[in-house]
C-alpha atoms as a PDB file:
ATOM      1  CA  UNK A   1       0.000   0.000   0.000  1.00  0.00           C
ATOM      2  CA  UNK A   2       1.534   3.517  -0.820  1.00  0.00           C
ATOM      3  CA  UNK A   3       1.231   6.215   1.435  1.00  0.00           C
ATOM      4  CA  UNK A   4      -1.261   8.388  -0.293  1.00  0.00           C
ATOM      5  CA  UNK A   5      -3.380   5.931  -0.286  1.00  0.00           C
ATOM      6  CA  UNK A   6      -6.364   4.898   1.788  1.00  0.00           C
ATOM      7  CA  UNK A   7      -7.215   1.454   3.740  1.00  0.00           C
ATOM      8  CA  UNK A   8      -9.449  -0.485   2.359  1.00  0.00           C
ATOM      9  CA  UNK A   9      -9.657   0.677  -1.503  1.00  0.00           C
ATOM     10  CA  UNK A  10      -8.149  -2.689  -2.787  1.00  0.00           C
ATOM     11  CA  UNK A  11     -10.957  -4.785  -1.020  1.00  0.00           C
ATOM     12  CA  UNK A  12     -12.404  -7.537  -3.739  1.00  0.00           C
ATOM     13  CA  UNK A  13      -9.368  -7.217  -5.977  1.00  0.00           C
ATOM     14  CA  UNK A  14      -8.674 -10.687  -5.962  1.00  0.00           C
ATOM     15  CA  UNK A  15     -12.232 -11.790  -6.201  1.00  0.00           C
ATOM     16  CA  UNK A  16     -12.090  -9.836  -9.223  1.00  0.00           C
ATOM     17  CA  UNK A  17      -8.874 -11.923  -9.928  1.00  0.00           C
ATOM     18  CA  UNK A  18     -10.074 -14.672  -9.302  1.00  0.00           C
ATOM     19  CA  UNK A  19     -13.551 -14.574 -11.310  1.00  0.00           C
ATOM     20  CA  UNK A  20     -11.260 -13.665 -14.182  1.00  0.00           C
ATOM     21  CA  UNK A  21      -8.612 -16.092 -13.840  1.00  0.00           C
ATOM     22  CA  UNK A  22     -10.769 -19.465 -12.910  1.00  0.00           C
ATOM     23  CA  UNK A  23     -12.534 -19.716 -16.156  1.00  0.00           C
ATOM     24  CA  UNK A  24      -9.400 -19.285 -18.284  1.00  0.00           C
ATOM     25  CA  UNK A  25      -7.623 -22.139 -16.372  1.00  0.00           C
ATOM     26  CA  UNK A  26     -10.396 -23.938 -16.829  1.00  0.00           C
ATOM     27  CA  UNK A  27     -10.391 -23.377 -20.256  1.00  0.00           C
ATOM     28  CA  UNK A  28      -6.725 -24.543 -20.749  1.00  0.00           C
ATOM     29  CA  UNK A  29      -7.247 -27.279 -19.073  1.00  0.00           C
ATOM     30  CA  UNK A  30     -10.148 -28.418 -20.826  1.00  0.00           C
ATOM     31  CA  UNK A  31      -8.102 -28.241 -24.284  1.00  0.00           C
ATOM     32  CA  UNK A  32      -5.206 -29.908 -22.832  1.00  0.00           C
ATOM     33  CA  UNK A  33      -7.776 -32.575 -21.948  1.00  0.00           C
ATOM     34  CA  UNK A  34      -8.838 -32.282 -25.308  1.00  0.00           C
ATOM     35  CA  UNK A  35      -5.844 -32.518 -27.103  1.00  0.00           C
ATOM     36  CA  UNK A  36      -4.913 -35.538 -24.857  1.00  0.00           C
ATOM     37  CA  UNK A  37      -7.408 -37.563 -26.245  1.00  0.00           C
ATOM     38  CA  UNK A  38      -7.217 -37.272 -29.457  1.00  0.00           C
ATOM     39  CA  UNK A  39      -3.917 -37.912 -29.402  1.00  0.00           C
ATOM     40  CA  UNK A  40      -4.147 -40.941 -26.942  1.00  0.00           C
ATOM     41  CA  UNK A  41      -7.023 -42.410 -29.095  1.00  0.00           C
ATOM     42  CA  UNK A  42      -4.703 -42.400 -32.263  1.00  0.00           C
ATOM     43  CA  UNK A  43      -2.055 -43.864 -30.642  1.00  0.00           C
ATOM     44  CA  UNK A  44      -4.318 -46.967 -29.689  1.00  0.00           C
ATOM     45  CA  UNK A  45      -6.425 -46.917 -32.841  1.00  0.00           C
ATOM     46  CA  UNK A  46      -2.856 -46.758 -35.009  1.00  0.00           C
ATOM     47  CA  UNK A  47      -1.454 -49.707 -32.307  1.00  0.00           C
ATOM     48  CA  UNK A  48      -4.945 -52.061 -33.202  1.00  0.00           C
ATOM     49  CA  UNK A  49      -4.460 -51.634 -37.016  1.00  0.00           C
ATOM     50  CA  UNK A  50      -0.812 -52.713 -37.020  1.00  0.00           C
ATOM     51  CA  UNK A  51      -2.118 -55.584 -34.399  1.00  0.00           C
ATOM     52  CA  UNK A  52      -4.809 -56.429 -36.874  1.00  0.00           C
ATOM     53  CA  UNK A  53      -3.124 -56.456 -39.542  1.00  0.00           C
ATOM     54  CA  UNK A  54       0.309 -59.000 -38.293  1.00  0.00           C
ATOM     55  CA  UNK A  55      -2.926 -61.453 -37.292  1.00  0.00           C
ATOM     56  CA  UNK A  56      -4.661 -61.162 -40.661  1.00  0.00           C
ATOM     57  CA  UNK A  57      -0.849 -62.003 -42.374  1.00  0.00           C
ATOM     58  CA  UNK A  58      -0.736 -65.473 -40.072  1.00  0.00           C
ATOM     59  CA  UNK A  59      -3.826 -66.357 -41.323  1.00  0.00           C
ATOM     60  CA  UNK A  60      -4.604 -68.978 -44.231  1.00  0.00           C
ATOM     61  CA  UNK A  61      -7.473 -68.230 -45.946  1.00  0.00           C
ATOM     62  CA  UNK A  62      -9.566 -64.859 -46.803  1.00  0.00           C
ATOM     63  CA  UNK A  63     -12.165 -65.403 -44.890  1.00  0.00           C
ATOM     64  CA  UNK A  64     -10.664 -66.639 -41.739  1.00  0.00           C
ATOM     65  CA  UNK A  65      -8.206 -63.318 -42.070  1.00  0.00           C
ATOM     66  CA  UNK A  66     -11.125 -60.534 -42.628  1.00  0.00           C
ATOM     67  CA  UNK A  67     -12.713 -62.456 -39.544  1.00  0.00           C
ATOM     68  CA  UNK A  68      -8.979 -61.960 -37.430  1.00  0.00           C
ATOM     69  CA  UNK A  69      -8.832 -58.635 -38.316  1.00  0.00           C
ATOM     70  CA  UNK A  70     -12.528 -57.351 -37.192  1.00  0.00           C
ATOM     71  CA  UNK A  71     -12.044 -59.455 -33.684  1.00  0.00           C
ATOM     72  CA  UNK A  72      -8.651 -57.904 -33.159  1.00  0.00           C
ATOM     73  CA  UNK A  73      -9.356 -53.992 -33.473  1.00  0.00           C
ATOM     74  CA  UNK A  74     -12.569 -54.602 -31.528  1.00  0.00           C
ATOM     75  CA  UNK A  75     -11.005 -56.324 -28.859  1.00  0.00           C
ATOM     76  CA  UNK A  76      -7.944 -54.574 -28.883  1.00  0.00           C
ATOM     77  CA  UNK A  77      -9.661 -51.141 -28.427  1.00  0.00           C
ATOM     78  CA  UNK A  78     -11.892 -52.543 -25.923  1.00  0.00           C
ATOM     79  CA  UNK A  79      -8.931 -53.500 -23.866  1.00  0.00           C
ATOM     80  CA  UNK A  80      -7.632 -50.309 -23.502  1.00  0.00           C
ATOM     81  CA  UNK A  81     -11.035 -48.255 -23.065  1.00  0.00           C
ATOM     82  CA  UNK A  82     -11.185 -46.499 -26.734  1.00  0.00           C
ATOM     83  CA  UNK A  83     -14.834 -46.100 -27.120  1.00  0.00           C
ATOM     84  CA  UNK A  84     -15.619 -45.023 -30.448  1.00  0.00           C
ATOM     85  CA  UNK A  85     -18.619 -43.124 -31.516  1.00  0.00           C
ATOM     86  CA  UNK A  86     -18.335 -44.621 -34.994  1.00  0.00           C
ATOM     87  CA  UNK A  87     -15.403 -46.494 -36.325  1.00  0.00           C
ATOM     88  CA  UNK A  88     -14.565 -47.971 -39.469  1.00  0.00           C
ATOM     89  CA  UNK A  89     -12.634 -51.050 -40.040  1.00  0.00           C
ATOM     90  CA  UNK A  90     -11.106 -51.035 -44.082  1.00  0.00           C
ATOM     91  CA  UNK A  91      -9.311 -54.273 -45.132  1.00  0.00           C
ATOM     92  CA  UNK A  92      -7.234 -55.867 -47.866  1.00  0.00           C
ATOM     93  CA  UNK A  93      -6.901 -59.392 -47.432  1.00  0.00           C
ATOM     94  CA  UNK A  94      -6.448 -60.679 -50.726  1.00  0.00           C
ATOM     95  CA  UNK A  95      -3.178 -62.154 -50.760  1.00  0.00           C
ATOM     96  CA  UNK A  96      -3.662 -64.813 -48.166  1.00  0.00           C
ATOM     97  CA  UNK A  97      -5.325 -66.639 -50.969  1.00  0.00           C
ATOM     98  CA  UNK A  98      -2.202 -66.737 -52.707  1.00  0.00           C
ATOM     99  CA  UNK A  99      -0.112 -69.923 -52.684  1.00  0.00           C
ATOM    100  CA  UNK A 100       2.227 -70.681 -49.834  1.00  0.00           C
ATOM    101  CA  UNK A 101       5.562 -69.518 -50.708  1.00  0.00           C
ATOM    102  CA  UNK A 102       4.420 -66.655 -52.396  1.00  0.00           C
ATOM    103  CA  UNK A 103       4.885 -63.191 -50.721  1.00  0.00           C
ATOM    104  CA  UNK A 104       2.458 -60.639 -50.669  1.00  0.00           C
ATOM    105  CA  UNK A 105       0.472 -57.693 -48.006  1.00  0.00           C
ATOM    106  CA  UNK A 106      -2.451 -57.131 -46.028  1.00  0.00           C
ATOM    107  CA  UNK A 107      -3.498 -54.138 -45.141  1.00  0.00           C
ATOM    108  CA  UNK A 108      -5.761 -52.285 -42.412  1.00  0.00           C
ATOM    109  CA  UNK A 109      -7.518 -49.111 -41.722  1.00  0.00           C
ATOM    110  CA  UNK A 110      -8.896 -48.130 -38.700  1.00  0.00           C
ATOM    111  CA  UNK A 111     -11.019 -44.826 -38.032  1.00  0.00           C
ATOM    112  CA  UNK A 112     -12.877 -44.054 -34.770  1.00  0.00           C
ATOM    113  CA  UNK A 113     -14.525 -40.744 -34.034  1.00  0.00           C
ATOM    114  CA  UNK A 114     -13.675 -39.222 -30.838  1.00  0.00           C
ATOM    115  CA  UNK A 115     -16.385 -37.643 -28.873  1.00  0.00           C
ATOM    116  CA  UNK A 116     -15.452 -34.199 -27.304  1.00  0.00           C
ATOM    117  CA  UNK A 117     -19.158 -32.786 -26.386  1.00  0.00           C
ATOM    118  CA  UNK A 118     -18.465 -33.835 -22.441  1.00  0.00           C
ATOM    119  CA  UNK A 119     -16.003 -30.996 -22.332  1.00  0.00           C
ATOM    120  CA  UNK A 120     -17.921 -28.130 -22.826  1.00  0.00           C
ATOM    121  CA  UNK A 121     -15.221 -25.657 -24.609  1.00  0.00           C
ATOM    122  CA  UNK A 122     -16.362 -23.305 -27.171  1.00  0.00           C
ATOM    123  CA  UNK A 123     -15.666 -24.025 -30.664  1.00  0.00           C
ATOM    124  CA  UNK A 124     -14.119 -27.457 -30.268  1.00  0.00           C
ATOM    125  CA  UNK A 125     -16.258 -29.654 -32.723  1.00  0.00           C
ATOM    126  CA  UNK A 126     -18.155 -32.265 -30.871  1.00  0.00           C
ATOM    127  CA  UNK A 127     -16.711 -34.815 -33.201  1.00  0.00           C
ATOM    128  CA  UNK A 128     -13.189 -36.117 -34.053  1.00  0.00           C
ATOM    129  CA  UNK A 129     -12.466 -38.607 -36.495  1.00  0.00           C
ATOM    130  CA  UNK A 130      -8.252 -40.634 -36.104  1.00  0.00           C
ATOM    131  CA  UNK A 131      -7.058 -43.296 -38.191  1.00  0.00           C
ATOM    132  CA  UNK A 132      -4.811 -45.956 -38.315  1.00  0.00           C
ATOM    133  CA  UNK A 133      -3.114 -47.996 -41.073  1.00  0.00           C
ATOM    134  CA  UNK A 134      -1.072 -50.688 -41.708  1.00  0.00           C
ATOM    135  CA  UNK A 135       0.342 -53.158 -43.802  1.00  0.00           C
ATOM    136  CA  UNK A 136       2.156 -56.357 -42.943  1.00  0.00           C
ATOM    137  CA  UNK A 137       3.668 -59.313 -45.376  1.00  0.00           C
ATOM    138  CA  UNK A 138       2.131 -62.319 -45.618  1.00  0.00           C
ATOM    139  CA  UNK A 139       3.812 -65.299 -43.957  1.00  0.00           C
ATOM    140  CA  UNK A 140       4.597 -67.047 -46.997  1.00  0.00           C
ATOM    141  CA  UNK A 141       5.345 -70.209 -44.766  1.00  0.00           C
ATOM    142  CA  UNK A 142       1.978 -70.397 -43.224  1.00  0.00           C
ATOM    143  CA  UNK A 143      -0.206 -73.626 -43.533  1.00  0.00           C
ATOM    144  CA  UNK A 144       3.270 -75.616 -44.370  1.00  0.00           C
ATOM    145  CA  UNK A 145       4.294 -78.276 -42.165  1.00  0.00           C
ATOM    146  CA  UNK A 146       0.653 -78.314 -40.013  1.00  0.00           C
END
């Protein structure tokens, strides 16, 4: 307090500080939280396709590996808590129908939409869509020696 001035003149300042400072922390962290998800959730969505996909390339026929692939994103994602508003799984199986000996990829795509409505922040769209690829060679030595 300087000398020219009177007691009691700052009284409420830091209410005032306060009611100006609480809703921009609140704000940051709310698009830290944000920005943590989305990037968590691509991590794990990215981590399920490559899973996906190394299962599909043991596998030794078509059907069998478009069937791998669907029951490892789901239960991969469900393992780590990833719930998706919508996801997408994309597949190219194809060349586990060629011969054994023969090389050749599979490939995954994985897209989930992350929902961001439960945290309230102005202009964040309610919706986020990640995505994960990958491709893996086929063991060409599967089904031999079985």
């Amino acid at each position: 307090m300087s000398g020219n001035q009177k007691p009691g003149l700052d009284r409420g300042a830091v209410s005032v500080e306060v009611a100006l400072l609480v809703p921009v922390l609140v704000l940051i962290m709310a698009m830290a939280t944000a920005g943590w998800r989305v990037w968590w959730t691509s991590a794990q969505v990215q981590a399920a396709a490559e899973a996906a996909a190394r299962a599909a390339a043991q596998s030794t026929g078509v059907k069998q590996a478009q069937s791998v692939v669907t029951q490892v994103v789901e239960a991969d994602l469900r393992t780590v808590g990833v719930h998706c508003a919508d996801s997408v799984i994309g597949q190219d199986v194809r060349a586990v129908a060629l011969p054994a000996g023969v090389s050749g990829t599979v490939s995954v795509s994985v897209s989930c939409s992350v929902g961001l409505t439960d945290l309230l922040v102005p202009g964040l769209p309610g919706v986020i869509t990640v995505r994960g690829d990958a491709t893996e060679a086929i063991d060409v030595f599967r089904g031999k020696g079985r």
